[in-house]
C-alpha atoms as a PDB file:
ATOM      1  CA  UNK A   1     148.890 106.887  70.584  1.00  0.00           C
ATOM      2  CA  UNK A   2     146.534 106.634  67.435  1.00  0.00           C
ATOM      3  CA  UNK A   3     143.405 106.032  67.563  1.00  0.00           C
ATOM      4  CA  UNK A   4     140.490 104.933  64.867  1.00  0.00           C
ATOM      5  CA  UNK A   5     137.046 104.760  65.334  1.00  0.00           C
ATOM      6  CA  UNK A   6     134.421 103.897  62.784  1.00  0.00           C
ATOM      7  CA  UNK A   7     131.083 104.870  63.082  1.00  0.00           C
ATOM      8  CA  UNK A   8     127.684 105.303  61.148  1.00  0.00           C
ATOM      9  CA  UNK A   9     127.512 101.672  60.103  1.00  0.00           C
ATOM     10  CA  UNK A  10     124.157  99.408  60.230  1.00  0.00           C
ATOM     11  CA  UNK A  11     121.398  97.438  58.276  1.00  0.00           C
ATOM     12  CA  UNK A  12     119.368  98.688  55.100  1.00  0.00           C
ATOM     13  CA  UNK A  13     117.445  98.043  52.258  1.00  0.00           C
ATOM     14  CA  UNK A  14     118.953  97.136  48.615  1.00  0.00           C
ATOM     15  CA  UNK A  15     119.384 101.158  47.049  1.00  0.00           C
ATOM     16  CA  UNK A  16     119.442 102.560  50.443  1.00  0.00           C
ATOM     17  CA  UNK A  17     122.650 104.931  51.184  1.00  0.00           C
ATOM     18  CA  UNK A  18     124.868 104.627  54.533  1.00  0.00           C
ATOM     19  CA  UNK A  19     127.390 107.395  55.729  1.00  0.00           C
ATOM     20  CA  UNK A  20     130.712 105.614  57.226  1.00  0.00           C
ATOM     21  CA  UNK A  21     133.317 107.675  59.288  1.00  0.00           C
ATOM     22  CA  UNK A  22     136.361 107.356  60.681  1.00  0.00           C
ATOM     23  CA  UNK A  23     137.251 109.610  63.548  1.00  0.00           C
ATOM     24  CA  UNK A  24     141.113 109.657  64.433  1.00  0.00           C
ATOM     25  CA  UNK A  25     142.988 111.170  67.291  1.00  0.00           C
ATOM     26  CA  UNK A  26     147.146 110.977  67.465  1.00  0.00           C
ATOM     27  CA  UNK A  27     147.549 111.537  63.908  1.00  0.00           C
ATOM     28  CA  UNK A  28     147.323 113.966  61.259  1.00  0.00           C
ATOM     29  CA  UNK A  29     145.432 112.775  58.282  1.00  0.00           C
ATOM     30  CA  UNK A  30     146.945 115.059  55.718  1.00  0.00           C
ATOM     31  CA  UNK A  31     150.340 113.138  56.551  1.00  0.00           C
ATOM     32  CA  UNK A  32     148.723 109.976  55.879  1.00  0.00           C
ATOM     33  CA  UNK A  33     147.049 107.659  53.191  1.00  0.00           C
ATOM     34  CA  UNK A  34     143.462 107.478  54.670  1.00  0.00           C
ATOM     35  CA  UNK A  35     141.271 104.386  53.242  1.00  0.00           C
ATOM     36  CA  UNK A  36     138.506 101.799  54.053  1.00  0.00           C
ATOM     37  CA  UNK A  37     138.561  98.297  53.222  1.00  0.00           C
ATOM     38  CA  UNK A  38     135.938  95.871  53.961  1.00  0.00           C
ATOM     39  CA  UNK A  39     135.744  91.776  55.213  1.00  0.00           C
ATOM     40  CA  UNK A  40     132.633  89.810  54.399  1.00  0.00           C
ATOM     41  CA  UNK A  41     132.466  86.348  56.168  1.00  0.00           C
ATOM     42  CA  UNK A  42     135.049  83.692  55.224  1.00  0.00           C
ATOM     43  CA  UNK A  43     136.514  86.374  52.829  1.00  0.00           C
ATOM     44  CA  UNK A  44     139.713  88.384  52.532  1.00  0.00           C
ATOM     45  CA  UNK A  45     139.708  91.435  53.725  1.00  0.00           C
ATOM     46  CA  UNK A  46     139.571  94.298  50.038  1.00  0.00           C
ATOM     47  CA  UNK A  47     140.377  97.416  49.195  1.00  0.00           C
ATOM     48  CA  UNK A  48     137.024  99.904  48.884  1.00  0.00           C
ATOM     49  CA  UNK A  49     138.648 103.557  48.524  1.00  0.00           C
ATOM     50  CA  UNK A  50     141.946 105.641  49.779  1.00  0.00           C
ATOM     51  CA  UNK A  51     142.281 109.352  49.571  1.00  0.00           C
ATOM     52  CA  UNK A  52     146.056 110.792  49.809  1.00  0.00           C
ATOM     53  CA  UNK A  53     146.023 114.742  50.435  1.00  0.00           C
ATOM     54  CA  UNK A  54     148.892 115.796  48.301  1.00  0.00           C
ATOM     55  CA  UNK A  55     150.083 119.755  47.317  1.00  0.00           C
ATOM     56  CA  UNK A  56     146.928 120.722  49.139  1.00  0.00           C
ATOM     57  CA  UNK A  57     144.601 118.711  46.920  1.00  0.00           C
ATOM     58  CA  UNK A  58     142.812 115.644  47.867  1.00  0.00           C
ATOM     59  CA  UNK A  59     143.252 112.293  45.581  1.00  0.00           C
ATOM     60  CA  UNK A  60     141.012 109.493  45.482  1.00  0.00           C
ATOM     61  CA  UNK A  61     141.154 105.679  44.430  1.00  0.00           C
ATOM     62  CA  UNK A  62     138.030 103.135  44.034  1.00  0.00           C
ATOM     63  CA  UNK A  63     137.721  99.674  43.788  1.00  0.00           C
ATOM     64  CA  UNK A  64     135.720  98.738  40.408  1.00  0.00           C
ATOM     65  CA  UNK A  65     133.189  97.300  42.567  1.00  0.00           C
ATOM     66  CA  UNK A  66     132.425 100.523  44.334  1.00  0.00           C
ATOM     67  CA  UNK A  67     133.200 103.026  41.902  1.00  0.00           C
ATOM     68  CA  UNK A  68     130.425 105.110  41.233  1.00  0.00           C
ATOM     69  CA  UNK A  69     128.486 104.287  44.318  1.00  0.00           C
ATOM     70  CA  UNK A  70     130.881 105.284  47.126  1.00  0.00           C
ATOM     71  CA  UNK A  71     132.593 108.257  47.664  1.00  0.00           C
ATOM     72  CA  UNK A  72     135.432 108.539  50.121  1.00  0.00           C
ATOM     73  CA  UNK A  73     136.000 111.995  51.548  1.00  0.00           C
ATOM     74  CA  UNK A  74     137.579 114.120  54.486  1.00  0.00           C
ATOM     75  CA  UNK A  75     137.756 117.057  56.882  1.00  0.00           C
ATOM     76  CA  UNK A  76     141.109 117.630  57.369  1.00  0.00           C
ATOM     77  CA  UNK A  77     140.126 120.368  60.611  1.00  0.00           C
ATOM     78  CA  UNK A  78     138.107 117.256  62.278  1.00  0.00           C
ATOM     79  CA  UNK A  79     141.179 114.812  61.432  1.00  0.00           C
ATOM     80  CA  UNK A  80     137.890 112.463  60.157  1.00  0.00           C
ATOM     81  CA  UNK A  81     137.633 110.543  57.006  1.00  0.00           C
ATOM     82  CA  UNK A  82     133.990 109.419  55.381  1.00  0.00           C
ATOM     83  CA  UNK A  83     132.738 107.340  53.342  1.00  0.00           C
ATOM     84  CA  UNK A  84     129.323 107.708  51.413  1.00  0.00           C
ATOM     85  CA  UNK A  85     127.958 104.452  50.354  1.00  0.00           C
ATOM     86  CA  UNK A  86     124.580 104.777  48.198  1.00  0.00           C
ATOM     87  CA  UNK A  87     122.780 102.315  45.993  1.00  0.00           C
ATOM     88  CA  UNK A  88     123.799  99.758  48.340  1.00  0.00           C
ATOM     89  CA  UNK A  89     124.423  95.574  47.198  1.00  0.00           C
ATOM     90  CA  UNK A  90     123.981  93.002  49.619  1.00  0.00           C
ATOM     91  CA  UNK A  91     127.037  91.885  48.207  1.00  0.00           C
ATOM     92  CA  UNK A  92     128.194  95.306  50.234  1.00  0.00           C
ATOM     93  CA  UNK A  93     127.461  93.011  53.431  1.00  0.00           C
ATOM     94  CA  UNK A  94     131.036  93.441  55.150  1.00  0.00           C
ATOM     95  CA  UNK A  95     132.635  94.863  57.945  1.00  0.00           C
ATOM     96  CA  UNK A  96     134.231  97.844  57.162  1.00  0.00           C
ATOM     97  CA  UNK A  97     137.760  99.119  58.498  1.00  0.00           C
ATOM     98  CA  UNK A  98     139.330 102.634  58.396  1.00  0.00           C
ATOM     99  CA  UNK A  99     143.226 102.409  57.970  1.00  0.00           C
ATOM    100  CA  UNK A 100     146.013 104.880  57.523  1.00  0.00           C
ATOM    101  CA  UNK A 101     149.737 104.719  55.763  1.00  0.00           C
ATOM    102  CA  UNK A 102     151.793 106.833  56.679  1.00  0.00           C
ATOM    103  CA  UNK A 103     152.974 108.580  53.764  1.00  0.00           C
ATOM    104  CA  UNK A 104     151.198 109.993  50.803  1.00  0.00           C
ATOM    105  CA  UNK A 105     150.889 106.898  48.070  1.00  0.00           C
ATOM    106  CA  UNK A 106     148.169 104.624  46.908  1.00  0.00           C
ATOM    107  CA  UNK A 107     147.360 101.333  47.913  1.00  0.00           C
ATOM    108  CA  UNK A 108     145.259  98.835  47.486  1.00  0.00           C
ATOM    109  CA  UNK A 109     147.199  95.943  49.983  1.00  0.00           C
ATOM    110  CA  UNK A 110     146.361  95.732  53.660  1.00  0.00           C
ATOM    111  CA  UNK A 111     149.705  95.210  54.246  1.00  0.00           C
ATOM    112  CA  UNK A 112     150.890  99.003  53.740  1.00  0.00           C
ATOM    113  CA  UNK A 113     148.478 100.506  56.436  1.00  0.00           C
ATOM    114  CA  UNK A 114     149.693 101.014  59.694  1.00  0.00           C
ATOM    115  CA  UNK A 115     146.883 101.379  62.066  1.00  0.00           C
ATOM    116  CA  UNK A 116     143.164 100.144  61.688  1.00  0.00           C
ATOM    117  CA  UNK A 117     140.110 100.828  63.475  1.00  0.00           C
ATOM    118  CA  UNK A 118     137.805  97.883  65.162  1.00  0.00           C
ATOM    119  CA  UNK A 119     135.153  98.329  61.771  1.00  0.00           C
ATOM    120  CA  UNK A 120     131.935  98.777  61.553  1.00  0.00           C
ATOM    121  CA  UNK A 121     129.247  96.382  60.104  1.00  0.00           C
ATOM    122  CA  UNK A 122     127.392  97.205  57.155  1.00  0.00           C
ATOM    123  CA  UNK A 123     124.204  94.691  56.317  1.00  0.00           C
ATOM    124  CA  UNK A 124     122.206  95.064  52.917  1.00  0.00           C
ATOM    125  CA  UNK A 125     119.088  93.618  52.756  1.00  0.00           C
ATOM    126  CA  UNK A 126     117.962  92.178  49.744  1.00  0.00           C
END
């Protein structure tokens, strides 16, 4: 059975930094598209970042409203995916999911990941 648990989220300051992780058990990330997407209230749930591990090398993706400021990242021996979130937006004000695809691709759409953790909320003060 997989399993995804997000961790590491809270409330902070406008330029503070937050460390996000994802912690999965019944899966093996390097199989998988890992990524993190994010719902604020009354809002769609968006693509943040995805990391394939392809050949041995790890890819990554950004949205354009991230890019820059986040950094998605894994340990492939702790089957955990992160993501590094500094100069922090209230606009960042979301929960944030961890999802996997099986397969090695990118993708932006919901719709592709098969399993999702319960998220984690992230609160910027202004």
């Amino acid at each position: 059975q997989v399993h995804l648990v997000e961790s590491g989220g809270g409330l902070v300051q406008a330029g503070g930094s937050l460390r996000l992780s994802c912690a999965t058990s019944g899966l093996t990330i390097t199989r998988y598209t890992m990524g993190w997407f994010r719902q604020a209230p009354e809002k769609e749930r968006e693509f943040v970042a995805t990391t394939t591990w392809n050949f041995g090398g790890g890819a990554t993706n950004y949205a354009g409203a991230v890019k820059g400021r986040f950094t998605i990242s894994r340990d492939n021996a702790k089957n955990t995916v992160y993501l590094q979130m500094n100069s922090l937006k209230p606009e960042d004000t979301a929960v944030y999911y961890c999802a996997a695809a099986a397969g090695m691709f990118y993708s932006a759409d919901p719709n592709d990941y098969n399993y999702w953790g319960q998220g984690t909320q992230v609160t910027v003060s202004s």
